[in-house]
N, C-alpha and C. Protein backbone atom coordinates (compact mmCIF):
# COMPACT_ATOMS: atom_id res chain seq x y z
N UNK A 1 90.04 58.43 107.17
CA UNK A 1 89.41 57.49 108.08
C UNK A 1 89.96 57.65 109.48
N UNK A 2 91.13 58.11 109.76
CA UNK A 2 91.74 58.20 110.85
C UNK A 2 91.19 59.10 111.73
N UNK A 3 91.40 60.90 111.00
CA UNK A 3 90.53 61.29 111.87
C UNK A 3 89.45 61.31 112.33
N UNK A 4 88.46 60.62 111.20
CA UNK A 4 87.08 60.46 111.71
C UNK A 4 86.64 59.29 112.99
N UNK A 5 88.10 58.02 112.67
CA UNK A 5 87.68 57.37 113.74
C UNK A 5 88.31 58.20 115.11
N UNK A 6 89.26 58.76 114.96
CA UNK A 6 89.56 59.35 116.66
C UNK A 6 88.73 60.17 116.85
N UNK A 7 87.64 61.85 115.97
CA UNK A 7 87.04 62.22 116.47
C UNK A 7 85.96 61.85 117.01
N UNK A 8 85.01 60.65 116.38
CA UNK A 8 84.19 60.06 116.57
C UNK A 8 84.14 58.92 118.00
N UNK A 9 85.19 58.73 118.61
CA UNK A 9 86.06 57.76 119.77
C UNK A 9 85.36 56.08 119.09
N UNK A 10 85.43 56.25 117.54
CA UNK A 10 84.77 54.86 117.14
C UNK A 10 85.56 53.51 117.80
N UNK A 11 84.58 52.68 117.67
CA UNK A 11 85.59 51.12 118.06
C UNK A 11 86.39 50.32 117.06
N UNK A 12 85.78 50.66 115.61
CA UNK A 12 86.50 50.46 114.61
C UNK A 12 87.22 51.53 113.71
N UNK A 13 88.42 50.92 113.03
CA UNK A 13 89.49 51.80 112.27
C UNK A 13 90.56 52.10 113.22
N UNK A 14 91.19 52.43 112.02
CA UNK A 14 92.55 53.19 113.22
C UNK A 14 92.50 53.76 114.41
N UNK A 15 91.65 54.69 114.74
CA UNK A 15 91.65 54.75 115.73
C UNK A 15 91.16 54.31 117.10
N UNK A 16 90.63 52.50 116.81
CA UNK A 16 89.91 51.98 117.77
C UNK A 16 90.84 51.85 118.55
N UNK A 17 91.97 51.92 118.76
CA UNK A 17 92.87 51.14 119.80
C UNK A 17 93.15 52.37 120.59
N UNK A 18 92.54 52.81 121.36
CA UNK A 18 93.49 54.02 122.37
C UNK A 18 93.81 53.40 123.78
N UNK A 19 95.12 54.50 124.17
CA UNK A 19 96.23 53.47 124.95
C UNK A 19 96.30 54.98 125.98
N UNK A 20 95.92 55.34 127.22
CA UNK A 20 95.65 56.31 127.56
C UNK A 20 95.66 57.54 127.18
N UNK A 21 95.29 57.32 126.46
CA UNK A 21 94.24 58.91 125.81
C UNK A 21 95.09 59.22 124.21
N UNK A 22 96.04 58.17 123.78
CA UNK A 22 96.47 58.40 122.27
C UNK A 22 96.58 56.62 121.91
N UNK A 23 96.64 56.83 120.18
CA UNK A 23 96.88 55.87 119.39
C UNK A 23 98.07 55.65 119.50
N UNK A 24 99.08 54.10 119.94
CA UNK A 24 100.12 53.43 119.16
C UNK A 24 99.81 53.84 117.41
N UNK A 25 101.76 53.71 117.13
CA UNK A 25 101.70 53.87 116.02
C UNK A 25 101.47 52.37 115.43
N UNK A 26 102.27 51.05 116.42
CA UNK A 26 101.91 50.06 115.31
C UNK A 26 100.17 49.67 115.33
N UNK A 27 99.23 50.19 116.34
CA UNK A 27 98.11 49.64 115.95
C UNK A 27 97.88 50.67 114.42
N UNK A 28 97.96 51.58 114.44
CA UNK A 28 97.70 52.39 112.75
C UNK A 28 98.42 51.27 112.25
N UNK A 29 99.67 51.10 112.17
CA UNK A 29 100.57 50.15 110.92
C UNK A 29 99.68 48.99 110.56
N UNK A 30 99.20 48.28 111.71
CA UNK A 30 98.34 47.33 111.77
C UNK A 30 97.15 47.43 111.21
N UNK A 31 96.27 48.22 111.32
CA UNK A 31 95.60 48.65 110.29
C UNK A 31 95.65 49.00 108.96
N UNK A 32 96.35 49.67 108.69
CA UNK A 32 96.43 49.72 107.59
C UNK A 32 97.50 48.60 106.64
N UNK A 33 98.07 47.77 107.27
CA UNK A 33 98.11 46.31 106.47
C UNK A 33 97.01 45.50 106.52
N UNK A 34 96.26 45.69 107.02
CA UNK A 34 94.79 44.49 107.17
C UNK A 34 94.11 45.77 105.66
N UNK A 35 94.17 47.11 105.33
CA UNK A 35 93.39 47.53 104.60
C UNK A 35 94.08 47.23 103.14
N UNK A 36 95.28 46.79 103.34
CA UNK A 36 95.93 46.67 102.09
C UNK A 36 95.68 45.34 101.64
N UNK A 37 95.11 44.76 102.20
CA UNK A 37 94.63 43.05 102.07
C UNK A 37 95.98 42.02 103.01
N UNK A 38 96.68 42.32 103.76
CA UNK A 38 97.77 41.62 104.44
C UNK A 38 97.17 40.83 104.98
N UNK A 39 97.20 39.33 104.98
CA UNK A 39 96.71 38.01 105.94
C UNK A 39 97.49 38.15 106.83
N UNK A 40 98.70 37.71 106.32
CA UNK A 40 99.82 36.73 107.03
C UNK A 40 101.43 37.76 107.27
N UNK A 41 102.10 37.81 108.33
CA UNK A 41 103.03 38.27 108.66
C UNK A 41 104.38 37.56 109.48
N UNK A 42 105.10 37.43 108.31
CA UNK A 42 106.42 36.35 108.70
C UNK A 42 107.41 37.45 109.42
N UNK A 43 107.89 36.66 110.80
CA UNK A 43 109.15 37.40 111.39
C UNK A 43 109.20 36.42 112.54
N UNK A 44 110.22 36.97 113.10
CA UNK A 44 111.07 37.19 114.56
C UNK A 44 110.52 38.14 115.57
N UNK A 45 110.00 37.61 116.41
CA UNK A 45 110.15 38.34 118.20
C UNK A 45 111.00 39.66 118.11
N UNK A 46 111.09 40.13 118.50
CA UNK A 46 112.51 41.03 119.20
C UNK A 46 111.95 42.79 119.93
N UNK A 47 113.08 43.14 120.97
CA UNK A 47 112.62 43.96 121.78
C UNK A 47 112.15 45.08 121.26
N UNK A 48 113.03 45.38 120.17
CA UNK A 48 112.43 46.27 119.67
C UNK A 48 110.60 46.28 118.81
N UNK A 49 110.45 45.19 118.67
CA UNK A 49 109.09 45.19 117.79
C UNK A 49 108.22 44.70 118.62
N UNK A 50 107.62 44.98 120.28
CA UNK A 50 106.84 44.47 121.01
C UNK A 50 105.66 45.21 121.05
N UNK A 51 105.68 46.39 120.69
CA UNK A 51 104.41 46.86 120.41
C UNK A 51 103.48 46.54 119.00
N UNK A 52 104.36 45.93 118.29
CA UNK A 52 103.87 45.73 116.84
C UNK A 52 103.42 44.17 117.20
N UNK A 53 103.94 43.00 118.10
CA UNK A 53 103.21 41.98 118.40
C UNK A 53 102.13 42.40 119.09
N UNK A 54 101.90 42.88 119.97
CA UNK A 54 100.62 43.12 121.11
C UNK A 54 99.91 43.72 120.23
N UNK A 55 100.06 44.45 119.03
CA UNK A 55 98.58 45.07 117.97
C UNK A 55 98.48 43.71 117.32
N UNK A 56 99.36 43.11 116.82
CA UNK A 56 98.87 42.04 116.27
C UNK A 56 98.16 40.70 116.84
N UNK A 57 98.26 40.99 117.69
CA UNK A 57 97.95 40.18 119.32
C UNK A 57 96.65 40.70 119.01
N UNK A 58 96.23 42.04 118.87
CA UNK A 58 94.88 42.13 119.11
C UNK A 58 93.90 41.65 118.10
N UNK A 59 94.52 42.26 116.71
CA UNK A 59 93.96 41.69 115.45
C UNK A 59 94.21 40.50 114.76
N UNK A 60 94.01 40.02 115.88
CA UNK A 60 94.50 38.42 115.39
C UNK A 60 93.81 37.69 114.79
N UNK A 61 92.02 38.16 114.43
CA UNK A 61 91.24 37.40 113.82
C UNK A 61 91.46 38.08 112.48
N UNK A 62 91.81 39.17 112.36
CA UNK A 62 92.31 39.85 110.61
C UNK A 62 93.29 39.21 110.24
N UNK A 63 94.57 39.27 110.78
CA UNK A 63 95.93 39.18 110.59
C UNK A 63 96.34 38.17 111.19
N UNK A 64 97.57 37.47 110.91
CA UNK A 64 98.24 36.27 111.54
C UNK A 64 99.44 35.99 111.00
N UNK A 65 100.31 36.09 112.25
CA UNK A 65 101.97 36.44 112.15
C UNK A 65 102.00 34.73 112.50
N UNK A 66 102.92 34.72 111.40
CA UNK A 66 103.62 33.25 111.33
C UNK A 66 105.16 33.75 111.88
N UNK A 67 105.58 32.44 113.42
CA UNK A 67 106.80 32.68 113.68
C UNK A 67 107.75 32.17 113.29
N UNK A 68 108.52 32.22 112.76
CA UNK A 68 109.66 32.05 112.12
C UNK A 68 110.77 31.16 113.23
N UNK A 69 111.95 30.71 112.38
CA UNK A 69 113.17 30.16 112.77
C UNK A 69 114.06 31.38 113.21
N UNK A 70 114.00 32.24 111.99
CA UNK A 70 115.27 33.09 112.34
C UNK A 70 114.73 33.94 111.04
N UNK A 71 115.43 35.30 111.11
CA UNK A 71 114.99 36.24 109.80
C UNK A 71 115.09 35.56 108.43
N UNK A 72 116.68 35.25 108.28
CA UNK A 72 116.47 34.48 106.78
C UNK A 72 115.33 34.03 106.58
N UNK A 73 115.06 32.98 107.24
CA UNK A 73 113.86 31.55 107.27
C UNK A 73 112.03 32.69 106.59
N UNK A 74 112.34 34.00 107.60
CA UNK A 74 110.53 34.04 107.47
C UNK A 74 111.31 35.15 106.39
N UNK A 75 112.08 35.83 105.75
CA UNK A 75 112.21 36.32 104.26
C UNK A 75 111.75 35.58 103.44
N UNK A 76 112.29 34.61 103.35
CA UNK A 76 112.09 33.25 102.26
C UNK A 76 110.77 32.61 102.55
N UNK A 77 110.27 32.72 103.54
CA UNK A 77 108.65 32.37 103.70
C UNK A 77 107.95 33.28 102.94
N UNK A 78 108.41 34.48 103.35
CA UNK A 78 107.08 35.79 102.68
C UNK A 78 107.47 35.87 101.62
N UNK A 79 108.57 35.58 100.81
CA UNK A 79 108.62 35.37 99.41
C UNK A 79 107.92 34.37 98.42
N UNK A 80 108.00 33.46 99.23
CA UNK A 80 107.26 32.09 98.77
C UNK A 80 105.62 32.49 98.76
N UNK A 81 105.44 33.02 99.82
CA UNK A 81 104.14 33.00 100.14
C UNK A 81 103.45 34.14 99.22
N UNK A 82 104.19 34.99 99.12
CA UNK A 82 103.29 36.21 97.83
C UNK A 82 103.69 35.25 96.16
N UNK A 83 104.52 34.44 95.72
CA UNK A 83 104.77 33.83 94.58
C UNK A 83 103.66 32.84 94.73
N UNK A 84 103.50 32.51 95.56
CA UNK A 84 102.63 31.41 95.58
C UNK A 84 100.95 31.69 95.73
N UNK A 85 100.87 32.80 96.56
CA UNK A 85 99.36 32.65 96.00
C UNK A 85 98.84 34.42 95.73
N UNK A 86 99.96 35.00 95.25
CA UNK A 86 99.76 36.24 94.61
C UNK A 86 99.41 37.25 95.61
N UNK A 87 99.54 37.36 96.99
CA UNK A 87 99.04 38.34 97.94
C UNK A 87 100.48 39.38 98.71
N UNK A 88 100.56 39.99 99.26
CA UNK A 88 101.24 40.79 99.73
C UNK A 88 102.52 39.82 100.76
N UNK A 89 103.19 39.00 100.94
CA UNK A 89 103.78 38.29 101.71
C UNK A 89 104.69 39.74 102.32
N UNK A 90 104.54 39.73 103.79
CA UNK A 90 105.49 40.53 104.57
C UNK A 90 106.35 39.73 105.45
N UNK A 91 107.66 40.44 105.47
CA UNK A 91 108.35 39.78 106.59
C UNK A 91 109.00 40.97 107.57
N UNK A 92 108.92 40.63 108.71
CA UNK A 92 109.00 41.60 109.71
C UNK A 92 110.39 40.89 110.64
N UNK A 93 111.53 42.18 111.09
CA UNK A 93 112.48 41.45 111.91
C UNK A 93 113.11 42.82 112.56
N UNK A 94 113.43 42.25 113.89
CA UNK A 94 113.78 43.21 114.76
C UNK A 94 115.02 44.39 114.31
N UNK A 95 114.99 45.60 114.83
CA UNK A 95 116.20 46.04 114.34
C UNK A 95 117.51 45.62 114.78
N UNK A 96 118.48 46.27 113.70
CA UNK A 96 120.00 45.73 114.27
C UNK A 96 120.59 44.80 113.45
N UNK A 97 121.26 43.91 113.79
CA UNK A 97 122.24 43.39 112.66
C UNK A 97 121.71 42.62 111.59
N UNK A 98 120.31 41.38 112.77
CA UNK A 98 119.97 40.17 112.17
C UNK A 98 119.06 41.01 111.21
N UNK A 99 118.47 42.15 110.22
CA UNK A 99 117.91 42.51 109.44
C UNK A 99 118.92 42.62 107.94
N UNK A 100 120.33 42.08 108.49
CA UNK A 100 121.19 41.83 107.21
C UNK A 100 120.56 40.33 106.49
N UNK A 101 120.40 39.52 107.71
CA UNK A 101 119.82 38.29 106.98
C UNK A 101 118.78 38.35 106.36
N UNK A 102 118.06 39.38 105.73
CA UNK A 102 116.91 39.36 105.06
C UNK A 102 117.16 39.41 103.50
N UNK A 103 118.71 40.00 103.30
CA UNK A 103 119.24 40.52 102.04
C UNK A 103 119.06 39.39 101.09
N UNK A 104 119.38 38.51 101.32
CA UNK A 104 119.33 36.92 100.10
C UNK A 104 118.14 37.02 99.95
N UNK A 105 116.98 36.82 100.74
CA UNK A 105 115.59 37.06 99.95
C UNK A 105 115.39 38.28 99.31
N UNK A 106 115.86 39.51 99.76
CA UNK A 106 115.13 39.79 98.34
C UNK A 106 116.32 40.32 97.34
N UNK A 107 117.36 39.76 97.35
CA UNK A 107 118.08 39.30 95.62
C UNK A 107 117.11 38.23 94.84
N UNK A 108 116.94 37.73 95.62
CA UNK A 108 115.75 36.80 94.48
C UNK A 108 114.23 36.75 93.99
């Protein structure tokens, strides 16, 4: 699907998003969690993951990032949230230390 949407310069699929004259990688990532059935996306802000908000920024009528307290907090959300109604719960957090706080969710 990828290459057909970049050869084609389609408006939909992966390759609808071009950013002078190439695809971001998180709009692909972004896509292809909306193809995996992903609603909802629990995390934290951070500098490192600003291109992965602004795709989600765009697909915001597919997808919808719930913001969190702090990493622990949206682990334990996206855990809850795939136990609870059986769908893919993701949690997303910047790189670097605070991605240790994710570890207690998934021991459980």
């Amino acid at each position: 699907m990828f290459t057909t949407a970049v050869e084609n310069n389609s408006t939909t699929g992966a390759g609808a998003r071009w950013r002078g004259g190439g695809v971001r990688g998180s709009d692909i990532i972004v896509e292809m969690l909306i193809e995996y059935g992903v609603e909802h996306v629990f995390g934290v802000a951070g500098d490192t993951s600003i291109s992965l908000y602004e795709s989600l920024h765009e697909r915001q009528d597919r997808i919808t990032h719930v913001l969190c307290r702090d990493e622990r907090s949206a682990s334990y959300a996206a855990d809850a949230y795939a136990r609870l109604t059986f769908k893919p719960g993701l949690c997303e957090s910047p790189s670097g230390g605070s991605t240790c706080l994710t570890i207690n969710a998934w021991r459980s």
